[in-house]
Structures are given as structure tokens and as C-alpha cells.
N, C-alpha and C. Protein backbone atom coordinates (compact mmCIF):
# COMPACT_ATOMS: atom_id res chain seq x y z
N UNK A 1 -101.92 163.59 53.36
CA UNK A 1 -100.87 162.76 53.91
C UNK A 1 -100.06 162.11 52.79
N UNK A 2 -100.49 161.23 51.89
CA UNK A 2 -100.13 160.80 50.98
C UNK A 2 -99.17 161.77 50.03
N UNK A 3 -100.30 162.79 49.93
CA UNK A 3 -99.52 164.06 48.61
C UNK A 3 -98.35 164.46 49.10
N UNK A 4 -97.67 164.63 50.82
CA UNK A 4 -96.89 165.38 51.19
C UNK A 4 -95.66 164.10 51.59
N UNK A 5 -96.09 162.87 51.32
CA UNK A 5 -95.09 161.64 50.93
C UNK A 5 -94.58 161.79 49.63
N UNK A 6 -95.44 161.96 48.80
CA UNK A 6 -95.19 162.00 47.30
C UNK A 6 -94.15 162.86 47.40
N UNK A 7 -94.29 164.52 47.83
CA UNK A 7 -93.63 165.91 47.54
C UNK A 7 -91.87 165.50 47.82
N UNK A 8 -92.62 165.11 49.42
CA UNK A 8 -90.56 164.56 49.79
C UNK A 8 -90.01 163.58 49.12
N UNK A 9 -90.72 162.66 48.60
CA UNK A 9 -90.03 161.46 48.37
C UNK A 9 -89.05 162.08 46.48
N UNK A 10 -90.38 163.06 45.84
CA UNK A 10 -90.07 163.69 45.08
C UNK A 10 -88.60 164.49 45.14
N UNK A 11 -88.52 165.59 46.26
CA UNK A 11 -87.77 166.17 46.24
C UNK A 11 -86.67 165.39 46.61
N UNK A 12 -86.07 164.45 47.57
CA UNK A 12 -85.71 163.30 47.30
C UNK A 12 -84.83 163.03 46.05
N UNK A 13 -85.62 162.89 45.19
CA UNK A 13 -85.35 162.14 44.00
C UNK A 13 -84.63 163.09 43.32
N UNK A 14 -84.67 164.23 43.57
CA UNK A 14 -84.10 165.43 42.62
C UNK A 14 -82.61 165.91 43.40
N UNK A 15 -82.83 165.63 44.18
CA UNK A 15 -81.48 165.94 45.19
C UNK A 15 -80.47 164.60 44.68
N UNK A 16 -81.18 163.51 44.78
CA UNK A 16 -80.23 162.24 44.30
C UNK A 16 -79.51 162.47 43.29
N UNK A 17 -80.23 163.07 41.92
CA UNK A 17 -80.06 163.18 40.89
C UNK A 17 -79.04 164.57 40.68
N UNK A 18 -79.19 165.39 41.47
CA UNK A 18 -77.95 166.34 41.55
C UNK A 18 -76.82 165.87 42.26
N UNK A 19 -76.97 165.36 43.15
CA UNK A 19 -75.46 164.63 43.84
C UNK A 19 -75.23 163.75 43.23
N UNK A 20 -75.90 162.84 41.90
CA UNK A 20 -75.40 161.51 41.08
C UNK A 20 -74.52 162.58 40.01
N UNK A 21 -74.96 163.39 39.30
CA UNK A 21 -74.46 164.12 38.13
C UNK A 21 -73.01 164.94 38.86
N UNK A 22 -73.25 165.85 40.14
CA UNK A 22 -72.05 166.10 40.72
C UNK A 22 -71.20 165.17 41.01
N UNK A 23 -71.53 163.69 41.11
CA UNK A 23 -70.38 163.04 41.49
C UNK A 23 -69.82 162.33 40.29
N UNK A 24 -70.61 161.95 39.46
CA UNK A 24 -70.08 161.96 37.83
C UNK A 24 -68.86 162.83 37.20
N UNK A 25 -69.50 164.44 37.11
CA UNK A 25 -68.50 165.17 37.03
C UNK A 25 -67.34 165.19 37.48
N UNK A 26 -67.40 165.38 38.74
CA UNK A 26 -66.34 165.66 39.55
C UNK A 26 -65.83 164.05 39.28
N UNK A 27 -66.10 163.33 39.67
CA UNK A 27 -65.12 162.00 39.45
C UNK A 27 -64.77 161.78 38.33
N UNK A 28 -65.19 161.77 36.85
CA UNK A 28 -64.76 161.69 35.97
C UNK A 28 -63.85 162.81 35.82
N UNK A 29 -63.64 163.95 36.04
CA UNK A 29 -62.67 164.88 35.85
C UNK A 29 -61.07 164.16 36.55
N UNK A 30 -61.59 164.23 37.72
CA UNK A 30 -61.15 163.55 38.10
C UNK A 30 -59.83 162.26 37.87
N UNK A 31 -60.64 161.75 37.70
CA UNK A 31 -60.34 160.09 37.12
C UNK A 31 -59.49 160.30 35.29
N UNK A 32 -59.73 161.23 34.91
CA UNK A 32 -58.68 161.92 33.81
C UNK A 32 -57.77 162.43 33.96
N UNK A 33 -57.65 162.88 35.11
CA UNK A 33 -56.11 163.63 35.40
C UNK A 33 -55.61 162.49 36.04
N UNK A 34 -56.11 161.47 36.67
CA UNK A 34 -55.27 160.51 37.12
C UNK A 34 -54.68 159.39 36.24
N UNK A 35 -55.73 159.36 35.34
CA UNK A 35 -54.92 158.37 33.89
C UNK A 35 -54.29 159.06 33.57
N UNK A 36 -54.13 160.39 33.21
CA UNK A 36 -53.09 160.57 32.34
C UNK A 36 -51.71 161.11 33.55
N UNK A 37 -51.75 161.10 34.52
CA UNK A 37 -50.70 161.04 35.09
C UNK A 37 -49.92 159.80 35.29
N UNK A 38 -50.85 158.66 35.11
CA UNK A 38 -50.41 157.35 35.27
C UNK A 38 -49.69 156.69 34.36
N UNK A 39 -50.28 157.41 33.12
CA UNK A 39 -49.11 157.11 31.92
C UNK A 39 -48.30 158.40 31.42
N UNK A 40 -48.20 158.93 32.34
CA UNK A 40 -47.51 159.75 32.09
C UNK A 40 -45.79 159.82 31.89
N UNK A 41 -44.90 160.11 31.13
CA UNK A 41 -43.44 159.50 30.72
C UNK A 41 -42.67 159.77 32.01
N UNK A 42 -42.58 160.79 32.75
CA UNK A 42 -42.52 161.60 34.24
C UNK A 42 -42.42 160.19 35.18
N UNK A 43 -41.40 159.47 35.49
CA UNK A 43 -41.50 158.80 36.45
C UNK A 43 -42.24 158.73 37.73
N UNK A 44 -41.60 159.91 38.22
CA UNK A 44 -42.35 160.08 39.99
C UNK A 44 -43.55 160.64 39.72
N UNK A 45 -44.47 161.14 38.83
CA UNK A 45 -45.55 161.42 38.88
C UNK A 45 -46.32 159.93 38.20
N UNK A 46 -45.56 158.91 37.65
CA UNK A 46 -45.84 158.19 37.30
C UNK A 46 -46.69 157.63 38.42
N UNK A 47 -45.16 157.34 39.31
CA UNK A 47 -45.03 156.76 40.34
C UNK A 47 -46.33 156.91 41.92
N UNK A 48 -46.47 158.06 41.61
CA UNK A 48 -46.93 159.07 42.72
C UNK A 48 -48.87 158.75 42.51
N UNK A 49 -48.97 158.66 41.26
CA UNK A 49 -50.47 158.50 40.91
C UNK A 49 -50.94 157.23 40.79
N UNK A 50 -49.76 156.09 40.64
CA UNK A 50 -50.11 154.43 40.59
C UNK A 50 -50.26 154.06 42.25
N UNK A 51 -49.27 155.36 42.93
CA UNK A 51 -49.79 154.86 44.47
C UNK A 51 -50.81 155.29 45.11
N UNK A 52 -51.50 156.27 44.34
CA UNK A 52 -52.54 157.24 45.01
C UNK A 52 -53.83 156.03 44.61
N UNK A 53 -53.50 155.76 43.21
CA UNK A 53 -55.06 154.47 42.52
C UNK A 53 -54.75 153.61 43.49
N UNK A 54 -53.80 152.60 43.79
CA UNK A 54 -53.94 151.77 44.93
C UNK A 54 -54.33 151.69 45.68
N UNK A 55 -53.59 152.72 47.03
CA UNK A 55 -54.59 153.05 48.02
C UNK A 55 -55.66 153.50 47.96
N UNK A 56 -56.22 153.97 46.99
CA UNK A 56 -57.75 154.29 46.99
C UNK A 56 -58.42 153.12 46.56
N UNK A 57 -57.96 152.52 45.82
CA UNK A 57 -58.69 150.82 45.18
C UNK A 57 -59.11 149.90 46.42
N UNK A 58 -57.77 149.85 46.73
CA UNK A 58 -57.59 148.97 48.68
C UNK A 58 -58.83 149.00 49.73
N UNK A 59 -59.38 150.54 49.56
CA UNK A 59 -59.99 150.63 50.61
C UNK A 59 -61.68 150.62 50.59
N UNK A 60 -62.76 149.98 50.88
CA UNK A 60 -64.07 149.96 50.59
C UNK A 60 -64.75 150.78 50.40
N UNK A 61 -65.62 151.34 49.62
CA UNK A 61 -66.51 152.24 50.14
C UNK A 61 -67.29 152.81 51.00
N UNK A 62 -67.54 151.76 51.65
CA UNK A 62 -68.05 151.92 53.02
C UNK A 62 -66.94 153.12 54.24
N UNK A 63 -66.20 152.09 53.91
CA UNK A 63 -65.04 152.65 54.78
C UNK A 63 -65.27 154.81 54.72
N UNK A 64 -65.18 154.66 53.64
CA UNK A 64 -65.13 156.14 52.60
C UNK A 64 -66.07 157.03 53.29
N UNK A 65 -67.16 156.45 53.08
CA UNK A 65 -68.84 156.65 54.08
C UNK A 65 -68.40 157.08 55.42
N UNK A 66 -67.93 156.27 56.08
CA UNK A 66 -67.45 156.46 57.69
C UNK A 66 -66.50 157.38 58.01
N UNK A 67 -65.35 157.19 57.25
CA UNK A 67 -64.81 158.48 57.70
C UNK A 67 -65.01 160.22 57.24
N UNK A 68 -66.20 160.10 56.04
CA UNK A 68 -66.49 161.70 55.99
C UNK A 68 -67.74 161.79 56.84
N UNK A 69 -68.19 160.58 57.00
CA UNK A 69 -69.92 160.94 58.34
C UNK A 69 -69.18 161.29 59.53
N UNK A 70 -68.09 160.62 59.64
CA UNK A 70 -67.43 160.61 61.36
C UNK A 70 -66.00 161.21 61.27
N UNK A 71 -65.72 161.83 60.65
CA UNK A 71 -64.57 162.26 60.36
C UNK A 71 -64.20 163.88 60.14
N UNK A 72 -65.24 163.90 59.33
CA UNK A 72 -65.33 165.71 58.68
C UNK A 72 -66.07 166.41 59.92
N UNK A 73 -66.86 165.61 60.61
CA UNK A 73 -67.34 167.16 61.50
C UNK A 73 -66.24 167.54 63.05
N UNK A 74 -64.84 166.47 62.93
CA UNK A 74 -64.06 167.08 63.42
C UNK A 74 -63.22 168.02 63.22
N UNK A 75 -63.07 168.55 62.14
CA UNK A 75 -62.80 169.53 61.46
C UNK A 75 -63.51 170.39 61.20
N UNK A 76 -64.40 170.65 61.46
CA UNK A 76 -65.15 172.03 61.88
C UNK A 76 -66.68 172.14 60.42
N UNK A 77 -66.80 170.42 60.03
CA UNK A 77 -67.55 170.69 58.82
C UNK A 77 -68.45 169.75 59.26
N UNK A 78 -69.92 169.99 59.48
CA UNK A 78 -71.08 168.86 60.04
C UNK A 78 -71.67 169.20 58.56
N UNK A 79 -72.23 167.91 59.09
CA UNK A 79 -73.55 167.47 57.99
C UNK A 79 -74.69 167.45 58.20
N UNK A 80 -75.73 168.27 58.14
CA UNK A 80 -77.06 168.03 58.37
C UNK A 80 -77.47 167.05 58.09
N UNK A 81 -78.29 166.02 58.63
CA UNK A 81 -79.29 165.07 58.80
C UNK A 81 -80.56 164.79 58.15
């Protein structure tokens, strides 16, 4: 009983650790193309990426949570449980 708490809680932990490093990546990639669009000399892309950081700043994380749990499987993409 115990050992097969351990196993999941284990595997668990390894799944965390791949969706922490994927979201690292990907956000830091990320998050580089948006600085440098932000200072970028290009007005409207200036423009275009200081409004994109805003509205994304504005809004909670939580929020973020809710609409891909309740949001994405109207679009034809569920999430296993």
C-alpha cells in the first residue's frame, strides 16, 4: 500500500518536473521575442507587443487556469483528469 503511494506520488514528481522545464522553455523563449519586440525601433510592433504584455499582466493566473480547464475542451481539446 504504502510502496504504490510512494510509486505515484513519485511519478508525480517527474511529470511536475517535465511540465516545470517545458514551461520554462517555452516561456522564456517566449518572453525574448517579446522584449525584443518591445524595444524594438518599429513603432507598431512596438506598439502591438506593449499591448499584448499588458493585457496579459492585467489578468490573474487563476483566471488563465479557468479558461484552458473550461475553455479548451470546447474546441475539440479535453484534458484528462
Amino acid at each position: 500500500m504504502i510502496t504504490q503511494l510512494l510509486a505515484s506520488i513519485a511519478q508525480g514528481v517527474g511529470q511536475t518536473l517535465y511540465v516545470t522545464g517545458a514551461s520554462l522553455l517555452f516561456g522564456g523563449i517566449i518572453g525574448l521575442v517579446l522584449v525584443g519586440a518591445a524595444r524594438s525601433p518599429i513603432g507598431i510592433i512596438r506598439t502591438i507587443a506593449s499591448l499584448y504584455i499588458n493585457i496579459v499582466r492585467v489578468i490573474p493566473p487563476i483566471t488563465w487556469l479557468f479558461l484552458i480547464y473550461f475553455g479548451l475542451p470546447q474546441y475539440a481539446l479535453r484534458l484528462s483528469t
